[in-house]
Protein backbone atom coordinates (compact mmCIF):
# COMPACT_ATOMS: atom_id res chain seq x y z
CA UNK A 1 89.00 95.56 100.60
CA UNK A 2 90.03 93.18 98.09
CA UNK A 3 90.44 89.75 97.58
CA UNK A 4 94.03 88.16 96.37
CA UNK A 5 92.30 87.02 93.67
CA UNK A 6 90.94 90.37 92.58
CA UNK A 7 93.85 92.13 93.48
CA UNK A 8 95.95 90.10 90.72
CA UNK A 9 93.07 90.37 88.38
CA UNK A 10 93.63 94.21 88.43
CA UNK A 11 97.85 93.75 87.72
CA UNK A 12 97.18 91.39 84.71
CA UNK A 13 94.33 94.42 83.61
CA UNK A 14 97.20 96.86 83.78
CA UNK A 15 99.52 94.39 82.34
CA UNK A 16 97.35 93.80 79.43
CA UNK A 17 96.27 97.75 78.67
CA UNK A 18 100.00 98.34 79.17
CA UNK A 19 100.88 96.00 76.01
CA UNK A 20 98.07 97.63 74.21
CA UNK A 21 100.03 100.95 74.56
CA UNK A 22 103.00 100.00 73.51
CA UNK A 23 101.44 98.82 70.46
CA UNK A 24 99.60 102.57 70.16
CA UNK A 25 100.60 105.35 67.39
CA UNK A 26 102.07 108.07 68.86
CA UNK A 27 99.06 110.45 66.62
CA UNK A 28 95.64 107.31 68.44
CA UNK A 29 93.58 110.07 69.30
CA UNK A 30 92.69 107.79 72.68
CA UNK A 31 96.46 107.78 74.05
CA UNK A 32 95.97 110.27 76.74
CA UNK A 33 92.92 108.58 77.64
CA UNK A 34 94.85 105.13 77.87
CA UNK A 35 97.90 106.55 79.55
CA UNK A 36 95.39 108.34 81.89
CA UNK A 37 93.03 104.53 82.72
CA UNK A 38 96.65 102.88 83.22
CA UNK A 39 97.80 105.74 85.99
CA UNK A 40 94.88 105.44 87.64
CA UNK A 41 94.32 101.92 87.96
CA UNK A 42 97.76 101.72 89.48
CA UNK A 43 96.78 104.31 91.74
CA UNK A 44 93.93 102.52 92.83
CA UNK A 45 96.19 99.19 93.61
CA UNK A 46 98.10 101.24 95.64
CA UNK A 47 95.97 102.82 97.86
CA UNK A 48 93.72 99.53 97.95
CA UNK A 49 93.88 96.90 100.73
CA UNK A 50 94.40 93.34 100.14
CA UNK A 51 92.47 90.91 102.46
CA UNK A 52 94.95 88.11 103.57
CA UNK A 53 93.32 85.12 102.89
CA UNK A 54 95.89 82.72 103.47
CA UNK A 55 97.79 82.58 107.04
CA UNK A 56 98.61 84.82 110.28
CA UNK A 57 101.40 82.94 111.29
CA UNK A 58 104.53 81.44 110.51
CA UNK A 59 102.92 77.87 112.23
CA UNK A 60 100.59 77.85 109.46
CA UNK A 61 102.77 77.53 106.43
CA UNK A 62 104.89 74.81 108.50
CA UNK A 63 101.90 72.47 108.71
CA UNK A 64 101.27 72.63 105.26
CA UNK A 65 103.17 72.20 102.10
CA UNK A 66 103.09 75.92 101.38
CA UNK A 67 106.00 78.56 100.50
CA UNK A 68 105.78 82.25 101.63
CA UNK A 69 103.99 83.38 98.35
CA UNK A 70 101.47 81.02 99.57
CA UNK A 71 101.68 78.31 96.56
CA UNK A 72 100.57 74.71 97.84
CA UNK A 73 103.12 72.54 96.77
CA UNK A 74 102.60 68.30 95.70
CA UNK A 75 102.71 66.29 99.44
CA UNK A 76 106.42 64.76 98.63
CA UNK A 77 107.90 68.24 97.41
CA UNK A 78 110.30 70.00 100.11
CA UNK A 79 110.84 73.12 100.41
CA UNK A 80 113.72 73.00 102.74
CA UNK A 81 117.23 72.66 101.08
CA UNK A 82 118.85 70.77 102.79
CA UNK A 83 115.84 67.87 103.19
């Protein structure tokens, strides 16, 4: 089980070896090895579980300033249109 935190972590990873293969010669020696780290990383964030660490209920992002992504927004912020 990972954390959110950790999770994320691992997309920016992939993100990052992903722009370092676009950047990579079609003749790098080490491009079926980078193709092959990328496919498997996403493979692991797929089959991994995420540990919710922010809220089990709807109640909980209402008492707070939060949005459903769980971002806590400034105290005078709304995040109700028509407020």
């Amino acid at each position: 089980m990972h954390s959110i935190k950790q999770f994320c972590d691992k997309i920016d990873s992939i993100k990052s070896m992903a722009d370092d293969l676009r950047k990579t010669p079609p003749s790098d020696p080490n491009l079926k090895n980078k193709i092959e780290v990328i496919q498997s990383d996403c493979l692991l964030v797929a089959k991994g579980k995420v540990d919710r660490e922010y809220f089990t209920n709807i109640n909980d992002y209402e008492k707070n300033n939060y949005d459903y992504s769980g971002v806590d927004h400034p105290s005078g912020l709304s995040i109700n249109e028509d407020e």
